[in-house]
Protein backbone atom coordinates (compact mmCIF):
# COMPACT_ATOMS: atom_id res chain seq x y z
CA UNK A 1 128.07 91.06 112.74
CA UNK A 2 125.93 94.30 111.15
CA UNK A 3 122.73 94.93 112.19
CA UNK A 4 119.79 94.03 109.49
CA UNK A 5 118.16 97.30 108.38
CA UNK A 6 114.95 98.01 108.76
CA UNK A 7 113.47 97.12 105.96
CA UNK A 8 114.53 94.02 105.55
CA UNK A 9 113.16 92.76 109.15
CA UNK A 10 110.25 93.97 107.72
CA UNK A 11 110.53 92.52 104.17
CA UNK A 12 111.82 88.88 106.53
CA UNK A 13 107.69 89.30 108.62
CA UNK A 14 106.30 90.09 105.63
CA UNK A 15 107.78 87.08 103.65
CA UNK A 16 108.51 89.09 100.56
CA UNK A 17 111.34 90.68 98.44
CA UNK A 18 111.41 94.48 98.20
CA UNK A 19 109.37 96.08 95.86
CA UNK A 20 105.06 95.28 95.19
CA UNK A 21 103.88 92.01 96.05
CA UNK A 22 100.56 90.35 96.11
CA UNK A 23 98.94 90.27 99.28
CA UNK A 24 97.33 88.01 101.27
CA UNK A 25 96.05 87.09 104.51
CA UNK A 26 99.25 84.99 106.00
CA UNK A 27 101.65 88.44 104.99
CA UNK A 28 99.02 90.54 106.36
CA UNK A 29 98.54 88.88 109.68
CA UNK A 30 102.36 89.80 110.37
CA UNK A 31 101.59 93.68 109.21
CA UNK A 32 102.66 96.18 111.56
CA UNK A 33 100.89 99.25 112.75
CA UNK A 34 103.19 101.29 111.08
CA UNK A 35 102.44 98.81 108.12
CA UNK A 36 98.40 99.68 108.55
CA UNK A 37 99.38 103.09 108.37
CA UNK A 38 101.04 102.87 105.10
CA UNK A 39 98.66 101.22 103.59
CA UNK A 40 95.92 103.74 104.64
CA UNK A 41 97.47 106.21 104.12
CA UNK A 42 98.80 104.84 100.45
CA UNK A 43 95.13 104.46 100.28
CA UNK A 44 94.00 108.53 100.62
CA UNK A 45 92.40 108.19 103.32
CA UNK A 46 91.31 111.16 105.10
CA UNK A 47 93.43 112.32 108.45
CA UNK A 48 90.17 111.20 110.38
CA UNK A 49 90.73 107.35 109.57
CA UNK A 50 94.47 107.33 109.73
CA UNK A 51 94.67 108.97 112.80
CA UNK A 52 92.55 105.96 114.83
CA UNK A 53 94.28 103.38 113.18
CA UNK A 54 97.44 104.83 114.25
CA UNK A 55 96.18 105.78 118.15
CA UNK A 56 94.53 102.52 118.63
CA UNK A 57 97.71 100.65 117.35
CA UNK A 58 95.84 98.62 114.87
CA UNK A 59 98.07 95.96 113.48
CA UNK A 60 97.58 93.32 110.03
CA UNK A 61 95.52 90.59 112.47
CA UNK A 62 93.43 93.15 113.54
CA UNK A 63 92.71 95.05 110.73
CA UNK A 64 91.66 91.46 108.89
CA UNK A 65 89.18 91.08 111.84
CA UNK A 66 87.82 94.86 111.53
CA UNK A 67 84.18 95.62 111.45
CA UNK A 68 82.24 99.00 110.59
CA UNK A 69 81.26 98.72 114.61
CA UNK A 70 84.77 98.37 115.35
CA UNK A 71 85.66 101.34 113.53
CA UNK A 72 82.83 103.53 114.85
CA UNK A 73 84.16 102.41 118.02
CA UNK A 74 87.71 103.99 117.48
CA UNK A 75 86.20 107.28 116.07
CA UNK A 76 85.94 106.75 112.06
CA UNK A 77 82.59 108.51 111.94
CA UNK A 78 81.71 108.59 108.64
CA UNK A 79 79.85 105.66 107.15
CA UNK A 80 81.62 105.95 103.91
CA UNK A 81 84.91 106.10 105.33
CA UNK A 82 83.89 103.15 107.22
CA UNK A 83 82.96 101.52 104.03
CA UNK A 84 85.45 102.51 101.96
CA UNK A 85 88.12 100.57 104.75
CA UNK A 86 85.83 97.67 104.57
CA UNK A 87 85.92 97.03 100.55
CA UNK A 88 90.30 98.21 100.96
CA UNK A 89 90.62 95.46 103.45
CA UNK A 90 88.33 93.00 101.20
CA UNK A 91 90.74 93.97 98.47
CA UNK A 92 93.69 93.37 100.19
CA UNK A 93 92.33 89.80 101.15
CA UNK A 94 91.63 89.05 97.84
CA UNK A 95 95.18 89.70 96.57
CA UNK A 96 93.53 92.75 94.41
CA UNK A 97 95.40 95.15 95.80
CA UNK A 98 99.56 95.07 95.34
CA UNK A 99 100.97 96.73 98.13
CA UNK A 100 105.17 97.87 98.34
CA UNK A 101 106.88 96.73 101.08
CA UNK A 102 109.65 98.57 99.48
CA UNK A 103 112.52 100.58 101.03
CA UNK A 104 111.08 104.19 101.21
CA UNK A 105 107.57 103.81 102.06
């Protein structure tokens, strides 16, 4: 028996094929950290948001649940940063936003 690769254990969380997908909230409940990252940093963000995400191991349920507070919590100074995560994450919810879950990302 071979061992699954990475991306598809990721691709079998996720729910999806590889390649762009819509989102929504069920896929990105199962997102990863690593998956958060991706996505912000797919996003431009500046180093000063990724770098929070990434320390305080923020994961798809708890970047659905994230609030401006939350974020000025963690460091993300910057109120349009802060904003600018809140409408991405809206987006994302929405299914505005297609996202690749592809092999490498």
């Amino acid at each position: 028996r071979h061992a699954a690769s990475p991306a598809s254990c990721l691709e079998a969380r996720l729910g999806v094929a590889a390649g762009c997908h819509r989102t929504s909230d069920r896929r990105l409940a199962h997102w990863t950290p690593e998956d958060v990252c991706r996505w912000a940093a797919d996003s431009d963000f500046p180093p000063e948001v990724l770098r929070p995400l990434r320390e305080e191991a923020v994961d798809g349920l708890v970047l659905l649940t994230l609030t401006e507070e939350d974020m000025a919590s963690i460091g993300i100074s910057k109120l349009g940063w802060r904003r600018r995560v809140t409408l991405g994450i809206q987006d994302l919810r929405d299914g505005f936003v297609e996202f690749d879950v592809g092999v490498g990302h």
